[in-house]
N, C-alpha and C. Protein backbone atom coordinates (compact mmCIF):
# COMPACT_ATOMS: atom_id res chain seq x y z
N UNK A 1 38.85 -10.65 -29.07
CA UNK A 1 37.98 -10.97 -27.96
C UNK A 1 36.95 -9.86 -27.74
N UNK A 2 37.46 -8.57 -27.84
CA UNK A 2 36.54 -7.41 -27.18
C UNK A 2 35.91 -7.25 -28.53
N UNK A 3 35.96 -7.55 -29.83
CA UNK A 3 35.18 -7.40 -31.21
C UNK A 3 33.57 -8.85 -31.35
N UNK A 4 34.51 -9.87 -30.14
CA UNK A 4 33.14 -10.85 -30.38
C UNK A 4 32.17 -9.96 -29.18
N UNK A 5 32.92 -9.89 -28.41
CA UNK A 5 31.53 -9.27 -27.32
C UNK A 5 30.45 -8.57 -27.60
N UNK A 6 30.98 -7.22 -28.10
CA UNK A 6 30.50 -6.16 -28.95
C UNK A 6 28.95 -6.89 -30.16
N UNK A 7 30.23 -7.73 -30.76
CA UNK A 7 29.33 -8.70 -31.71
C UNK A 7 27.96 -9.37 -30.95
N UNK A 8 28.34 -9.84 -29.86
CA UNK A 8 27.51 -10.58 -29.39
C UNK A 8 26.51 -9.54 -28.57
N UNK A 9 26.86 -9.08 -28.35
CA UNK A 9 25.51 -7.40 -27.70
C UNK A 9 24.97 -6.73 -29.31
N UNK A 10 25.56 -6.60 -30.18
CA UNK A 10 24.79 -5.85 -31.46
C UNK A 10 23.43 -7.15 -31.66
N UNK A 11 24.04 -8.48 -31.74
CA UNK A 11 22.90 -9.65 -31.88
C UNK A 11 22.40 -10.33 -31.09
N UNK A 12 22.26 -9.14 -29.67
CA UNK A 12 21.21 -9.62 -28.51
C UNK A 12 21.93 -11.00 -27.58
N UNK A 13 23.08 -11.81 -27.60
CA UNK A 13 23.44 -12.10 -26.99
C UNK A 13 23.99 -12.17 -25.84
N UNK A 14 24.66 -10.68 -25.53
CA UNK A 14 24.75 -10.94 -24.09
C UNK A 14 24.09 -9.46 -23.58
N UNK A 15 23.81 -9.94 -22.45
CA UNK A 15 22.74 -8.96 -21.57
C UNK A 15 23.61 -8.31 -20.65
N UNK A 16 22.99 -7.13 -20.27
CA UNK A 16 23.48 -6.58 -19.32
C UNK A 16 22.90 -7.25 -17.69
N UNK A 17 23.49 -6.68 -16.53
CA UNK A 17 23.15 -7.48 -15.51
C UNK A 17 22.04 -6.59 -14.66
N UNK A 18 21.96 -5.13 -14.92
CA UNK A 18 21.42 -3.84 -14.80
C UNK A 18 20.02 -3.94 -15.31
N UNK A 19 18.71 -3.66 -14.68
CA UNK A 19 17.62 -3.80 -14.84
C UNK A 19 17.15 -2.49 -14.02
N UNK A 20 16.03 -1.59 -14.88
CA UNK A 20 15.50 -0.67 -14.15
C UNK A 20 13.81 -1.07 -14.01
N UNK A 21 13.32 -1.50 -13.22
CA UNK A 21 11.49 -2.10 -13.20
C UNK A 21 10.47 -0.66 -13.07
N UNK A 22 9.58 -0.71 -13.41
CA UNK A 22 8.67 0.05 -13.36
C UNK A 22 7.01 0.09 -13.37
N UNK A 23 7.45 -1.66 -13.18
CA UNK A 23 5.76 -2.53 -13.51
C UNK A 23 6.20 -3.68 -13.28
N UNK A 24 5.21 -4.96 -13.24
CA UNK A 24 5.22 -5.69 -12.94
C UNK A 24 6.43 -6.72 -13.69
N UNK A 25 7.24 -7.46 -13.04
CA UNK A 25 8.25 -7.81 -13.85
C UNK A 25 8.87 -9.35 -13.67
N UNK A 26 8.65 -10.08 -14.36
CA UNK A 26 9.65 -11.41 -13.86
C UNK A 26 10.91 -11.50 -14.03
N UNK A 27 12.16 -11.80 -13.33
CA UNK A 27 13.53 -11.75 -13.97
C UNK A 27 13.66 -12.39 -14.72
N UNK A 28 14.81 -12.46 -15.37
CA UNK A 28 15.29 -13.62 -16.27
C UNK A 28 16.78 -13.83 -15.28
N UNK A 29 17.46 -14.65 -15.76
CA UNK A 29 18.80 -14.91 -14.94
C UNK A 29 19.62 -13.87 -15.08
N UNK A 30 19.40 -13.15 -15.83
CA UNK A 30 20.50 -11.95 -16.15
C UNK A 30 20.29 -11.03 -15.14
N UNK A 31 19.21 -10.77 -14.97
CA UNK A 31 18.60 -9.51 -14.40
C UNK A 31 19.14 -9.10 -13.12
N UNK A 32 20.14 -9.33 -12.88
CA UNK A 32 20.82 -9.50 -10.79
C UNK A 32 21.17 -8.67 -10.43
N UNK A 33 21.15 -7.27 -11.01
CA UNK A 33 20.75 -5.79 -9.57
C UNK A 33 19.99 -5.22 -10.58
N UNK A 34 18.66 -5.37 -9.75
CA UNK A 34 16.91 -4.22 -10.01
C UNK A 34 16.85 -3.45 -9.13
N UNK A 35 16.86 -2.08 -9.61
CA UNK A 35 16.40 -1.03 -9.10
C UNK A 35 14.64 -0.90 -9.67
N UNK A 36 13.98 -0.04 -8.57
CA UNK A 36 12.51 0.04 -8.59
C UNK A 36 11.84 1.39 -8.61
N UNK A 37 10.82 1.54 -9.65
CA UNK A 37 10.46 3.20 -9.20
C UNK A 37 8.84 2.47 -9.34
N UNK A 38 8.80 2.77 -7.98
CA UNK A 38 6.71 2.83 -7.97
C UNK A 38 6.36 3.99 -8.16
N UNK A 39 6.64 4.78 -8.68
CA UNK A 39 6.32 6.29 -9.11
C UNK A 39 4.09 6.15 -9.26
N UNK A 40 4.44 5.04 -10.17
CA UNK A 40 2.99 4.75 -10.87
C UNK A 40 1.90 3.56 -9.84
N UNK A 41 2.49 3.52 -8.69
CA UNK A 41 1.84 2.90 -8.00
C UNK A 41 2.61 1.04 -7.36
N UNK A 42 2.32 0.00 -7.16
CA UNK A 42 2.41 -1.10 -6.33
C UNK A 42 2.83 -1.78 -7.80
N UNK A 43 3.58 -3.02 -7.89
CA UNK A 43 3.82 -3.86 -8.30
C UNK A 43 5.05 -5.26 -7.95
N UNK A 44 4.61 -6.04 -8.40
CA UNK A 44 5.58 -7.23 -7.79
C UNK A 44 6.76 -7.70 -8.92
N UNK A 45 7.94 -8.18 -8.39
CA UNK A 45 9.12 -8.51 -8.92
C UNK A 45 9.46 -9.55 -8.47
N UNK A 46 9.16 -10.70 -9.73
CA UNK A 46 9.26 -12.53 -9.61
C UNK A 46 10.52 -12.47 -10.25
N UNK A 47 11.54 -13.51 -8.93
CA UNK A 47 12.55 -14.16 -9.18
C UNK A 47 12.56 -14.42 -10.02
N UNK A 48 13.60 -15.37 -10.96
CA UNK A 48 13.58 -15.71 -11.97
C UNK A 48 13.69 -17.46 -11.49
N UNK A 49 13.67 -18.35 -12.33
CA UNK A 49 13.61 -19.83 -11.82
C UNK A 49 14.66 -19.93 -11.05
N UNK A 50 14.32 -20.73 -9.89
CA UNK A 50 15.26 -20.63 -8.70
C UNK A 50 16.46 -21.69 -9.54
N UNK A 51 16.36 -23.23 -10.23
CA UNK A 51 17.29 -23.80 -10.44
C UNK A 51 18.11 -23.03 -11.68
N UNK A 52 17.77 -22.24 -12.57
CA UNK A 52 18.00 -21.82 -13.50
C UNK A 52 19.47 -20.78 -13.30
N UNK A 53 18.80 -20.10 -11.35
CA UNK A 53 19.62 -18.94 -10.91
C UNK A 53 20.62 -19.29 -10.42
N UNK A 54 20.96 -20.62 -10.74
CA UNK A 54 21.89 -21.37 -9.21
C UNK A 54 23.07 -20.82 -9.47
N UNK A 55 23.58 -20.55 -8.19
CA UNK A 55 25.30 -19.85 -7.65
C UNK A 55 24.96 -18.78 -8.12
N UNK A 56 23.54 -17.68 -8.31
CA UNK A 56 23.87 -16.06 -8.43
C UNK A 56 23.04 -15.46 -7.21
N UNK A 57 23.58 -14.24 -7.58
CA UNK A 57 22.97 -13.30 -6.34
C UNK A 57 21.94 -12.27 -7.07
N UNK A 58 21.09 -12.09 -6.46
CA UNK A 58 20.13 -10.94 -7.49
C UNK A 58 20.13 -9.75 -5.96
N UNK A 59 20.18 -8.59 -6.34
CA UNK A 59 19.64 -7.41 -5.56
C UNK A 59 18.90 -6.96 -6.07
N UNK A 60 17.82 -6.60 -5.17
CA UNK A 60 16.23 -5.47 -5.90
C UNK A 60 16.26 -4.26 -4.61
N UNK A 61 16.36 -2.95 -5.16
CA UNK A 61 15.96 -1.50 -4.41
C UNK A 61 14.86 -1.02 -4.91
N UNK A 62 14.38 -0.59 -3.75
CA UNK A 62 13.06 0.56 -4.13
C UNK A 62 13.43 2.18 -4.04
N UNK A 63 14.06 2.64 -5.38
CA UNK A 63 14.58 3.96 -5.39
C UNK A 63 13.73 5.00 -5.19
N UNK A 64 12.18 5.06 -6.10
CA UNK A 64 11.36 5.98 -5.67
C UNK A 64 10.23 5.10 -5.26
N UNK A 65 9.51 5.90 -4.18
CA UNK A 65 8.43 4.99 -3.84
C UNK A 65 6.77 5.92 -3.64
N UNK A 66 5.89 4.87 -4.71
CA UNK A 66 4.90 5.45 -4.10
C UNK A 66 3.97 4.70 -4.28
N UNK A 67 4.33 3.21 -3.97
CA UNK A 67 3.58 1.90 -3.56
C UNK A 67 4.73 0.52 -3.65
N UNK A 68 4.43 -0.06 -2.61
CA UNK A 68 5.02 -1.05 -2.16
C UNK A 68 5.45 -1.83 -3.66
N UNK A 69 6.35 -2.58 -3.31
CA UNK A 69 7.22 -3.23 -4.58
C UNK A 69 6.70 -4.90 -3.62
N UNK A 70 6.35 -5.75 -3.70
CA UNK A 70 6.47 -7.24 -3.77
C UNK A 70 7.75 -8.37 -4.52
N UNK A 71 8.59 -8.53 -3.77
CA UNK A 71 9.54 -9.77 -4.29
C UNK A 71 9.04 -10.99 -4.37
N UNK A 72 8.74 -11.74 -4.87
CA UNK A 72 7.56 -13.44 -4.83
C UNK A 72 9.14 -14.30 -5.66
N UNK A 73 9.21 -15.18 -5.40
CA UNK A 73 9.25 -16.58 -6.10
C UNK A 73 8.23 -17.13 -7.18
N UNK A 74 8.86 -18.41 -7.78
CA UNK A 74 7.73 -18.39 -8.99
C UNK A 74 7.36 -20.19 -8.38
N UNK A 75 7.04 -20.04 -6.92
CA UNK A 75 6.53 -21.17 -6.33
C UNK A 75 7.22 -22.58 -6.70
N UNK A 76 8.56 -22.46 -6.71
CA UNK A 76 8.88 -24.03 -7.18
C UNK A 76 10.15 -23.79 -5.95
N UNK A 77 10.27 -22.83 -5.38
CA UNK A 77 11.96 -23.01 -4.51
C UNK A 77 10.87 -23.28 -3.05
N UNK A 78 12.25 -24.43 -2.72
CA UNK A 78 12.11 -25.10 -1.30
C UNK A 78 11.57 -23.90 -0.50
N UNK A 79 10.59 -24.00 0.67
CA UNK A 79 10.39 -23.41 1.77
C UNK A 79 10.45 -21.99 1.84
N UNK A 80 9.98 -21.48 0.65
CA UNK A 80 9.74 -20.24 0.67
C UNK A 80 9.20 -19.44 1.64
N UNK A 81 9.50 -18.66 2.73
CA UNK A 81 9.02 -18.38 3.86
C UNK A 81 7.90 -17.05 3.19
N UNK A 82 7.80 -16.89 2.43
CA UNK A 82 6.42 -15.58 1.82
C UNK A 82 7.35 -14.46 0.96
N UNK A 83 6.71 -13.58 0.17
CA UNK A 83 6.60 -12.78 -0.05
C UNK A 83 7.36 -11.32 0.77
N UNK A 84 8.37 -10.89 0.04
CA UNK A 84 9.25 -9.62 0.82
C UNK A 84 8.57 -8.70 0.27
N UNK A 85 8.80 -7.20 1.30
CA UNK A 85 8.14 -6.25 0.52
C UNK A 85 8.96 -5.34 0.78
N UNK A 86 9.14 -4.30 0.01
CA UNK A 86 9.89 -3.05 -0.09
C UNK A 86 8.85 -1.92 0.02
N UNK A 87 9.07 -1.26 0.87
CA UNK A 87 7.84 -0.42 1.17
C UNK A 87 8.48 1.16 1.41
N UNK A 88 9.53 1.26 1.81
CA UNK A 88 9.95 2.81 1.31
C UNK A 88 11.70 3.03 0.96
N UNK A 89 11.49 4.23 -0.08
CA UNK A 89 12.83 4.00 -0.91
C UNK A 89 14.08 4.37 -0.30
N UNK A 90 15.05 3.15 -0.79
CA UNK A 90 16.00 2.96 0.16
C UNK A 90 15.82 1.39 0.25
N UNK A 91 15.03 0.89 0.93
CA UNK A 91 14.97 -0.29 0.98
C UNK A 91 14.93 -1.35 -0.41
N UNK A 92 15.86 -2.36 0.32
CA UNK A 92 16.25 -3.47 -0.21
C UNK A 92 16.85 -4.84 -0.14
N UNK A 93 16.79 -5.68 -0.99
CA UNK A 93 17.09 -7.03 -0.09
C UNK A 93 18.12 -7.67 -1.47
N UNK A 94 19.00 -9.10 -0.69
CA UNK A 94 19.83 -9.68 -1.71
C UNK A 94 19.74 -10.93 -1.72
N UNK A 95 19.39 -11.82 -2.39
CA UNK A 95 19.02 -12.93 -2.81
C UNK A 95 19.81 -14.12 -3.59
N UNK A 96 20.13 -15.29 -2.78
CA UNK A 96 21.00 -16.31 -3.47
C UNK A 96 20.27 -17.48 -3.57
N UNK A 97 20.53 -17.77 -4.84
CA UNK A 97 19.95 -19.06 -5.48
C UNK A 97 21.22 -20.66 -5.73
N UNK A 98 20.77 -21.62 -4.21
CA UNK A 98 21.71 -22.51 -4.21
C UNK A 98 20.79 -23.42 -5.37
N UNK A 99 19.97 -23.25 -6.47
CA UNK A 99 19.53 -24.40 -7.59
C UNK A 99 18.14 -24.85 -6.63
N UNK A 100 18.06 -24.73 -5.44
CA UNK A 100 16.94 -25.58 -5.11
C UNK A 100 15.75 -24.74 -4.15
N UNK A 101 16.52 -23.69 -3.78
CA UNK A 101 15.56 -22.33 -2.78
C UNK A 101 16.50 -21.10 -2.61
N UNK A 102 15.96 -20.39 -2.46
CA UNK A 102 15.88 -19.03 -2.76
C UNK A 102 17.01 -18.35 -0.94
N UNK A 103 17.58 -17.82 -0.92
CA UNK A 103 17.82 -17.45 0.47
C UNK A 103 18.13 -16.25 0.42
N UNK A 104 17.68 -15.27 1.25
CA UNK A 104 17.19 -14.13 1.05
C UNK A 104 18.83 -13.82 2.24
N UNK A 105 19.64 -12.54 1.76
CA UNK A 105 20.90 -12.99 2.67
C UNK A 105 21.48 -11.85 2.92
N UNK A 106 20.33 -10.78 2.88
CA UNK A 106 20.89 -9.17 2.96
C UNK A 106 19.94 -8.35 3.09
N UNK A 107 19.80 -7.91 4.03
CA UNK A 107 18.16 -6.43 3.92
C UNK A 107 18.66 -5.10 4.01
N UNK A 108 18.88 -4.43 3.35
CA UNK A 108 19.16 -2.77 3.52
C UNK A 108 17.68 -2.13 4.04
N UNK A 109 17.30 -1.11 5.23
CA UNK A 109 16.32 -0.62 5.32
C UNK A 109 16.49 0.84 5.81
């Protein structure tokens, strides 16, 4: 069992869940705790497809900051109430995808 895993990470199959951003970034479903360094200035971090994400949780932090981080949707989840922003480090938010909208269900500030 622990020789296919291995196997399956040497040939890009399975991902880690750990993402470090540093620019502009869309998730993929894997991607479900992003940490953030705006070191280099402002950029935004798009969900990944809301039905795609269904039953996960994604967390995004802004560890260093030296321009606002943007969380967006990729405009297809129900009633998206706008755009979150992470604006100094420390801050962060946690995000569950029931397949059809996005619900934002945790703010660290």
């Amino acid at each position: 069992m622990l020789e296919e895993r291995f196997a399956g990470i040497k040939d890009g199959q399975v991902r880690d869940k750990y993402e470090f951003i540093t620019e502009a970034t869309t998730l993929d479903v894997y991607d479900q705790m992003v940490e953030c360094d705006s070191s280099d200035g402002a950029f935004t971090v798009t969900l990944p497809i809301v039905a795609e994400a269904m039953g996960k949780i994604y967390t995004i932090k802004l560890v260093t900051d030296n321009g606002d981080v943007t969380i967006a949707d990729q405009d297809e989840s129900k009633h998206w109430g706008g755009d979150y922003t992470l604006d100094d480090a420390g801050d962060g938010y946690a995000f569950y995808s029931d397949g059809r909208k996005w619900w934002m269900i945790a703010t660290q500030a």
